[in-house]
C-alpha atoms as a PDB file:
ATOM      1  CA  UNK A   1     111.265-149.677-134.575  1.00  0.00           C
ATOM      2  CA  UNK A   2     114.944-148.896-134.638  1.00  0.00           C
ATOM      3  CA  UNK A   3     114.605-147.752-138.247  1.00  0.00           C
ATOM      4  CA  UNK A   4     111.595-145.776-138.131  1.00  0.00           C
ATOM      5  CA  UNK A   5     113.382-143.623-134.766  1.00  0.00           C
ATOM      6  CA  UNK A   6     116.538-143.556-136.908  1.00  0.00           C
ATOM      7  CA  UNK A   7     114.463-142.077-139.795  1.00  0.00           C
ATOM      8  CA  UNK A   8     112.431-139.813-137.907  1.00  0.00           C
ATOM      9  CA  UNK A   9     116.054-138.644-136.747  1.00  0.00           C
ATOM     10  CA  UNK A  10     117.079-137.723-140.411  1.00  0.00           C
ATOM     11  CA  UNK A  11     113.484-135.713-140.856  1.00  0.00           C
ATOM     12  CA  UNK A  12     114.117-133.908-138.087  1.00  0.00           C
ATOM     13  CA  UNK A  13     117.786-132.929-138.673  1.00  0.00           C
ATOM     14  CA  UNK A  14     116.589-131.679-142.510  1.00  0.00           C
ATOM     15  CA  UNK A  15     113.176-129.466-140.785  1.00  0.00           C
ATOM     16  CA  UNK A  16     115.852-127.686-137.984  1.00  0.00           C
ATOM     17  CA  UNK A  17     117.615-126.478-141.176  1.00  0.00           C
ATOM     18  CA  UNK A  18     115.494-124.477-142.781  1.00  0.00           C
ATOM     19  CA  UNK A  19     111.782-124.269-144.821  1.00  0.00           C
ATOM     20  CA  UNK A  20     111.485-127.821-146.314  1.00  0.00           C
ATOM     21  CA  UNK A  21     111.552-128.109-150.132  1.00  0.00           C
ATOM     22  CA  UNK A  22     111.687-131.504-151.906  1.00  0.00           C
ATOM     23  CA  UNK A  23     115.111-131.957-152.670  1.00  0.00           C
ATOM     24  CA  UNK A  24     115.920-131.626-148.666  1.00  0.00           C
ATOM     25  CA  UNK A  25     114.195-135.096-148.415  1.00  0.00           C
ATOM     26  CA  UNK A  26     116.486-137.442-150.636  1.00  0.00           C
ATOM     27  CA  UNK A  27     117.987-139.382-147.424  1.00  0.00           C
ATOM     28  CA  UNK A  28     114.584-139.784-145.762  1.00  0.00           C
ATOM     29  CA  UNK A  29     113.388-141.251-148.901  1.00  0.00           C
ATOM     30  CA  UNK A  30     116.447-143.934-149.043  1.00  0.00           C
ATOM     31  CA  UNK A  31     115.968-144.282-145.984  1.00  0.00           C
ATOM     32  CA  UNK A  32     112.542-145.412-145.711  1.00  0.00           C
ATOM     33  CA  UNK A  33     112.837-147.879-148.666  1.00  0.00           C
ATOM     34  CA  UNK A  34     115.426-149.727-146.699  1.00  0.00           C
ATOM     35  CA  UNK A  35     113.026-150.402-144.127  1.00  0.00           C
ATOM     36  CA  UNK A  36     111.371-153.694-145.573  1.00  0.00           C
ATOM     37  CA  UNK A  37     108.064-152.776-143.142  1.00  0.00           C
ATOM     38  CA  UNK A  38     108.094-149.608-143.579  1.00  0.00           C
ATOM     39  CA  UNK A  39     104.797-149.006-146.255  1.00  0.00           C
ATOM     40  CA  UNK A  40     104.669-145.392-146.341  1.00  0.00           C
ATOM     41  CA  UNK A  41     106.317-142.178-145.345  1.00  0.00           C
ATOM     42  CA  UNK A  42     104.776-138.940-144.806  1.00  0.00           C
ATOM     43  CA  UNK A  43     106.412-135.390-144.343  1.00  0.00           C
ATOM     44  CA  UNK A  44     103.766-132.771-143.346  1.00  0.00           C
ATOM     45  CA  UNK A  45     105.485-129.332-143.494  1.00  0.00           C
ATOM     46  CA  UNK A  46     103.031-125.705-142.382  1.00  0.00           C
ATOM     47  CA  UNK A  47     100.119-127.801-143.164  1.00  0.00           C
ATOM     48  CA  UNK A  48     101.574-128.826-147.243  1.00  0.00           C
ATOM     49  CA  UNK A  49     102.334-132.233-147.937  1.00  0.00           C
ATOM     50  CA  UNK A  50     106.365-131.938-148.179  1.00  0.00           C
ATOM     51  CA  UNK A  51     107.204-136.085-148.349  1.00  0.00           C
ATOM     52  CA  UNK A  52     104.964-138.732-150.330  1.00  0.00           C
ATOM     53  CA  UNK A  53     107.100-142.054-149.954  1.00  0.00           C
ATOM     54  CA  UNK A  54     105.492-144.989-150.752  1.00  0.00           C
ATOM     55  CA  UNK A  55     106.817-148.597-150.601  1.00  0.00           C
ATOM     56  CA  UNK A  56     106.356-151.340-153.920  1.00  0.00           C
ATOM     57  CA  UNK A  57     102.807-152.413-153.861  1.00  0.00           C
ATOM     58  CA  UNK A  58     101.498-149.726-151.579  1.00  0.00           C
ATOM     59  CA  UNK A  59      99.706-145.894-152.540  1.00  0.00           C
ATOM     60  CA  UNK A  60      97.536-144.066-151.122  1.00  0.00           C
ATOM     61  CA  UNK A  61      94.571-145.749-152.412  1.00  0.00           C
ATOM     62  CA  UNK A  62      95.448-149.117-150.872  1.00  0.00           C
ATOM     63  CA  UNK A  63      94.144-149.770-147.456  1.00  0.00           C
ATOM     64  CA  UNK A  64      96.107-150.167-144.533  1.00  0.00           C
ATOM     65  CA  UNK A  65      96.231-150.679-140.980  1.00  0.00           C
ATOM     66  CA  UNK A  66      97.297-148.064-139.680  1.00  0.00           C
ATOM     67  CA  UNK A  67      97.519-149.691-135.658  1.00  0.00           C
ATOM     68  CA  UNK A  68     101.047-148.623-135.602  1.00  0.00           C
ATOM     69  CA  UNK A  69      99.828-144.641-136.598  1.00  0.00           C
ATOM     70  CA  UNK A  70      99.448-143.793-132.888  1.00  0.00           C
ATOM     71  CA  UNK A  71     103.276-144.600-132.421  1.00  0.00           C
ATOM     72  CA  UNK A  72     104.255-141.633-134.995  1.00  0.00           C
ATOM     73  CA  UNK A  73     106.112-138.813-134.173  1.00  0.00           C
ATOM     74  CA  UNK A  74     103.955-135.552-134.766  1.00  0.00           C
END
């Protein structure tokens, strides 16, 4: 849970800078793949898809439960 706070963290420091473009997003990413339970990461930016991380063996076509979802930070 640490991780995911700590992560969140890094988003949020990137957003306050400015409009988001895909090359702001390069620690987030490295970030998220060192969280071993972390599956995916994304980075909704004025409604466009900004961040599509997603771990080995996961996509979005692969089911998942998504329990934890109500924990994100919107």
């Amino acid at each position: 849970m640490i991780g995911a706070v700590l992560l969140c963290s890094v988003i949020a420091a990137q957003a306050a800078v400015g409009p988001a473009q895909p090359r702001d997003f390069a620690s987030a990413r490295t970030a998220a793949a060192a969280l071993p339970q972390l599956r995916s990461l994304l980075v909704s930016h004025r409604g466009r898809l900004a961040l599509e991380h997603y771990a080995p063996k996961h996509s979005a076509t692969r089911l998942a439960n998504i329990k934890s979802a109500s924990k994100s930070v919107i």
